[in-house]
N, C-alpha and C. Protein backbone atom coordinates (compact mmCIF):
# COMPACT_ATOMS: atom_id res chain seq x y z
N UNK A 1 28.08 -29.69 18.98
CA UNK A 1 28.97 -29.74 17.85
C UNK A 1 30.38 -30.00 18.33
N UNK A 2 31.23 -30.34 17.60
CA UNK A 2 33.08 -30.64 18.17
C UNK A 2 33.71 -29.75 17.89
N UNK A 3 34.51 -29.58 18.90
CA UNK A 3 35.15 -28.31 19.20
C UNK A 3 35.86 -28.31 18.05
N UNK A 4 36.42 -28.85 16.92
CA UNK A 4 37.30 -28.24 16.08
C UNK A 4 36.59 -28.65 14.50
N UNK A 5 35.41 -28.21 14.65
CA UNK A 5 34.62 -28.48 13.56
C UNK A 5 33.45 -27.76 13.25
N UNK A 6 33.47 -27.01 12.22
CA UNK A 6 32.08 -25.88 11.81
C UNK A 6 30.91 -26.37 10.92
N UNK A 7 30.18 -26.51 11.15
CA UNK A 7 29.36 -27.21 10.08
C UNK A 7 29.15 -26.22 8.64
N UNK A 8 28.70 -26.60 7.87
CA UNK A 8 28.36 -25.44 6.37
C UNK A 8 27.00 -25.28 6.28
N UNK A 9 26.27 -26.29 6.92
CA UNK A 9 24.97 -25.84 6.74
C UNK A 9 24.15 -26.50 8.23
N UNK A 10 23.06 -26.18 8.37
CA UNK A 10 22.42 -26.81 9.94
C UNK A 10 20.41 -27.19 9.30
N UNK A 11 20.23 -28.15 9.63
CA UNK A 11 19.32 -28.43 9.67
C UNK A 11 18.49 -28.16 10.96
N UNK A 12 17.50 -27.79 10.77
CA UNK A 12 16.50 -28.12 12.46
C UNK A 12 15.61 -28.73 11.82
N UNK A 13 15.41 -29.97 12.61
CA UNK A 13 14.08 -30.83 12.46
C UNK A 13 13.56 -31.14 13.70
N UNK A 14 13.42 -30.51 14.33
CA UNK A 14 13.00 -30.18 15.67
C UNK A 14 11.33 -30.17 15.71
N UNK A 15 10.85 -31.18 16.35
CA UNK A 15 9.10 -31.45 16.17
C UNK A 15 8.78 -32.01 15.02
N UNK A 16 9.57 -32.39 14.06
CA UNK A 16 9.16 -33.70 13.07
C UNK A 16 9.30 -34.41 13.28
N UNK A 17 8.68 -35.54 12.43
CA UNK A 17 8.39 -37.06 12.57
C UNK A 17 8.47 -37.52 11.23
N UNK A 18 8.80 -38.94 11.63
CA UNK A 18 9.02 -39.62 10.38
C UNK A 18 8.02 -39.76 9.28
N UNK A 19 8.36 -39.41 8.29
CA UNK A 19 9.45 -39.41 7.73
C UNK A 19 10.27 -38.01 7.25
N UNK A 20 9.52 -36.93 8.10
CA UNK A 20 10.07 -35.43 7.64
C UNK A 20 12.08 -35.50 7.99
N UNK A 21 12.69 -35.90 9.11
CA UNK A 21 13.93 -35.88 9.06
C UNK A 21 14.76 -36.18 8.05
N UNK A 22 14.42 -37.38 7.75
CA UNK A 22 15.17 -37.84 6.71
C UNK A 22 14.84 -37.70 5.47
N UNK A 23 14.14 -37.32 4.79
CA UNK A 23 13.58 -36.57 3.99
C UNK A 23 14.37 -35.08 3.85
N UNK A 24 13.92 -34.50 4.66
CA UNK A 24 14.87 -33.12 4.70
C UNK A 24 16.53 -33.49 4.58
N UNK A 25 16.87 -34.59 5.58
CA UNK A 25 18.45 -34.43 5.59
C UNK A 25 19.00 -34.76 4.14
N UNK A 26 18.00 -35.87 3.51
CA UNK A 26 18.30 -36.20 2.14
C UNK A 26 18.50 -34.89 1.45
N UNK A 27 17.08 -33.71 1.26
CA UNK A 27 17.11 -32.61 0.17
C UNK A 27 18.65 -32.14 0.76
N UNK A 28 18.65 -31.75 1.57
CA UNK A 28 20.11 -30.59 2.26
C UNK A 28 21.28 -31.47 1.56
N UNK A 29 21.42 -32.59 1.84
CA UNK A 29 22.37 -33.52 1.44
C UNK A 29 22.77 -33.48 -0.28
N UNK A 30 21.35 -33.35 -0.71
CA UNK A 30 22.00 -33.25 -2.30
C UNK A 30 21.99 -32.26 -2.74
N UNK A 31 21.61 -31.02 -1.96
CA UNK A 31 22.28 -29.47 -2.39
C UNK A 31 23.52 -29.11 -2.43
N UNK A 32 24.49 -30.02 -1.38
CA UNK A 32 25.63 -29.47 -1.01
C UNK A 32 27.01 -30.28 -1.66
N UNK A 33 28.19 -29.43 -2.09
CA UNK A 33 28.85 -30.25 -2.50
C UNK A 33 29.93 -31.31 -1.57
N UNK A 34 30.50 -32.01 -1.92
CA UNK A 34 31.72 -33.30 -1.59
C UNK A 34 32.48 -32.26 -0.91
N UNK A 35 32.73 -32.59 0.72
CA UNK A 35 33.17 -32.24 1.73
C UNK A 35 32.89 -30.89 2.20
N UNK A 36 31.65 -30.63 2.35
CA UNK A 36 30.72 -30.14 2.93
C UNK A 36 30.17 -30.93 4.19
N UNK A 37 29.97 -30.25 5.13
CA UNK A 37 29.52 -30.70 7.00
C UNK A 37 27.85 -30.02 6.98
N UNK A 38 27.03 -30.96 7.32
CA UNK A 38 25.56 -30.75 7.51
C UNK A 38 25.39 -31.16 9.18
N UNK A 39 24.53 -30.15 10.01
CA UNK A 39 24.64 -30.43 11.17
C UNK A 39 23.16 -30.65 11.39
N UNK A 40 22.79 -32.01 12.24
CA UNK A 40 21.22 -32.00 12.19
C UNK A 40 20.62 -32.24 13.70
N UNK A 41 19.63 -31.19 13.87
CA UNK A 41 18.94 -31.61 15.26
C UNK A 41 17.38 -31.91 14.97
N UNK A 42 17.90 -33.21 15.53
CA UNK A 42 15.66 -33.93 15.77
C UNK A 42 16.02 -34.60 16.70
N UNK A 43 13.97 -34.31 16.89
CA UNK A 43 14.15 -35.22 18.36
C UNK A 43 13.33 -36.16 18.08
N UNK A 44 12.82 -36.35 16.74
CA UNK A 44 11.98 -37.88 16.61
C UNK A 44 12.84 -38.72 17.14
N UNK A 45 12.58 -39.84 17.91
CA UNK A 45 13.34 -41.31 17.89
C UNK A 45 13.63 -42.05 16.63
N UNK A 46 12.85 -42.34 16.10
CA UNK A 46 12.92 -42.79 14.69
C UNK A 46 14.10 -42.16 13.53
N UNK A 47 14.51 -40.90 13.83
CA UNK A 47 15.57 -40.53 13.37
C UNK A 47 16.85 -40.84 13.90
N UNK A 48 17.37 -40.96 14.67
CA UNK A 48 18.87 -41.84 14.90
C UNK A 48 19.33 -42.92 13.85
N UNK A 49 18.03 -44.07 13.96
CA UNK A 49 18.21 -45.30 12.78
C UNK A 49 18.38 -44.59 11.14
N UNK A 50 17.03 -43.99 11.03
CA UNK A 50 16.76 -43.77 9.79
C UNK A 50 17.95 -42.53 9.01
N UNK A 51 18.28 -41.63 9.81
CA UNK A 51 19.49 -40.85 9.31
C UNK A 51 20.66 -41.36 9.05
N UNK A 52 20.82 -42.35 10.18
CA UNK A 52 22.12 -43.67 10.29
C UNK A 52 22.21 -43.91 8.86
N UNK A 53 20.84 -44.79 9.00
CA UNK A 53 21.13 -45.68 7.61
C UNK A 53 21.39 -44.58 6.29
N UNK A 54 20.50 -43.59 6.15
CA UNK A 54 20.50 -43.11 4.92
C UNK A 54 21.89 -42.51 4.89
N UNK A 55 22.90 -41.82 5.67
CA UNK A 55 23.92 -42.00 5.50
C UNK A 55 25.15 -42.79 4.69
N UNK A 56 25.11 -43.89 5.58
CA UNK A 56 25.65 -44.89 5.20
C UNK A 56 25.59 -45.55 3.69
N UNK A 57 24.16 -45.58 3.33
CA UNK A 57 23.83 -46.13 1.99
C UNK A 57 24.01 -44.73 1.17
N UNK A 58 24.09 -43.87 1.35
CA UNK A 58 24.66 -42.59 -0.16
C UNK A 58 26.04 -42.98 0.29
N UNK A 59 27.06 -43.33 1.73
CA UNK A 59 28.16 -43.19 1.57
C UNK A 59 28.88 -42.11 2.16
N UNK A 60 28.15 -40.96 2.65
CA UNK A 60 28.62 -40.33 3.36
C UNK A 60 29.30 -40.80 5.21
N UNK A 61 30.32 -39.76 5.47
CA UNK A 61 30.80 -39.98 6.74
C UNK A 61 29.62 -39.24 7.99
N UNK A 62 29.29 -39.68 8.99
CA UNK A 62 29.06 -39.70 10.21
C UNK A 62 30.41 -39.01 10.85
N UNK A 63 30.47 -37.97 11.30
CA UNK A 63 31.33 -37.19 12.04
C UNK A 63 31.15 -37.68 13.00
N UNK A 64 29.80 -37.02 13.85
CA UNK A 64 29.60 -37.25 15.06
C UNK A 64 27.91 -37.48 15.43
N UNK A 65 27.71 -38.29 16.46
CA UNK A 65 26.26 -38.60 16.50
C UNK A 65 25.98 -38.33 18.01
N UNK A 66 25.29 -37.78 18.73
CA UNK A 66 25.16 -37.54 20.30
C UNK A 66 23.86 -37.49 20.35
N UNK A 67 23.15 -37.68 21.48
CA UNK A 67 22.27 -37.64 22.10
C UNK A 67 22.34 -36.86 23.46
N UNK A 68 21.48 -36.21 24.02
CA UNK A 68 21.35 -35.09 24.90
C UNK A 68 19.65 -34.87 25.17
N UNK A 69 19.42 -35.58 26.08
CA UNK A 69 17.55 -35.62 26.54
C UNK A 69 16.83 -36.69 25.24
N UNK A 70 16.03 -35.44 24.88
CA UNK A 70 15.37 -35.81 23.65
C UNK A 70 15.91 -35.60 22.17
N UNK A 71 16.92 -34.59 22.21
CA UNK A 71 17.55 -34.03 21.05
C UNK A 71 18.93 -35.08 20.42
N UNK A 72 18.40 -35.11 19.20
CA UNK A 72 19.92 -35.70 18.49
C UNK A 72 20.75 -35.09 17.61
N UNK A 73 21.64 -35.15 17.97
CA UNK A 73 22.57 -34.52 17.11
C UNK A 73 23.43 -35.24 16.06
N UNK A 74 23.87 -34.75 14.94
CA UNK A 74 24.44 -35.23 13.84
C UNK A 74 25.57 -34.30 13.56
N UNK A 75 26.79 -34.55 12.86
CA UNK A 75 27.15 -33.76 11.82
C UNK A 75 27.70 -35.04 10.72
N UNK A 76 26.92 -34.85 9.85
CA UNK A 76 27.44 -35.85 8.76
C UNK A 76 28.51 -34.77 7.54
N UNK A 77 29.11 -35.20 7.05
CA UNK A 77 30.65 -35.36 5.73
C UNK A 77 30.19 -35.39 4.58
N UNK A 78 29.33 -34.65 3.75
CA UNK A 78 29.27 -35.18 2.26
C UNK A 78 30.54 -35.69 1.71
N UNK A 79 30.04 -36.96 1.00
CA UNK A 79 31.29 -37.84 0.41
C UNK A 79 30.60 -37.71 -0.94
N UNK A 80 31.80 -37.47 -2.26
CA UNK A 80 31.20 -37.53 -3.34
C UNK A 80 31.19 -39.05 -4.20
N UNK A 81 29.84 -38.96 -4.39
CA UNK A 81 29.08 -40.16 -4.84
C UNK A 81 29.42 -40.82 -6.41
N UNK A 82 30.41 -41.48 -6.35
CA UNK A 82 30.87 -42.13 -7.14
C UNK A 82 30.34 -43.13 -8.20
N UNK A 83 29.32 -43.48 -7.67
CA UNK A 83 28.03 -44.30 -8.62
C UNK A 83 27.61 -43.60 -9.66
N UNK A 84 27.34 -41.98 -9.29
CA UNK A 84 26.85 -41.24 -10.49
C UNK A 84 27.93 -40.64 -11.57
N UNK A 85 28.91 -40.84 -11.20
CA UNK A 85 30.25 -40.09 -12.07
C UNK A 85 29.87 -40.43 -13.06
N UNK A 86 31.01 -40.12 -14.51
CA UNK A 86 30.24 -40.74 -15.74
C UNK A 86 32.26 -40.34 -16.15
């Protein structure tokens, strides 16, 4: 995690496979409100891309992304989603 940053909530997806990561990071993701920090560890491979992208396409920020062995780390930014406003 970065030294000047706490996450609000932590995922472990630790021994899942696709498509359980992103799946989960999605549910956590739409529990929490606009600028809220979700911190995620998997070690599927397939999760780096697939968290990437799903990120990106809701619009949220990517804090930080690391790798360490097999384990990946995340902390993504809920950004509030402006498509659904009314």
């Amino acid at each position: 995690m970065t030294k000047n940053a706490k996450a609000d909530r932590t995922l472990d997806c630790l021994g899942l496979f696709c498509p359980e990561p992103v799946f989960r990071t999605r549910l956590e993701l739409d529990k929490m409100k606009p600028g809220e920090t979700l911190e995620i560890f998997a070690d599927d491979p397939a999760a780096e891309k697939d968290i990437e992208s799903l990120s990106k396409r809701l619009g949220h920020d990517i804090l930080e992304m690391r790798k360490k062995g097999n384990t990946i780390y995340f902390l993504i930014k809920k950004k509030e989603n402006k498509r659904f406003l009314r």
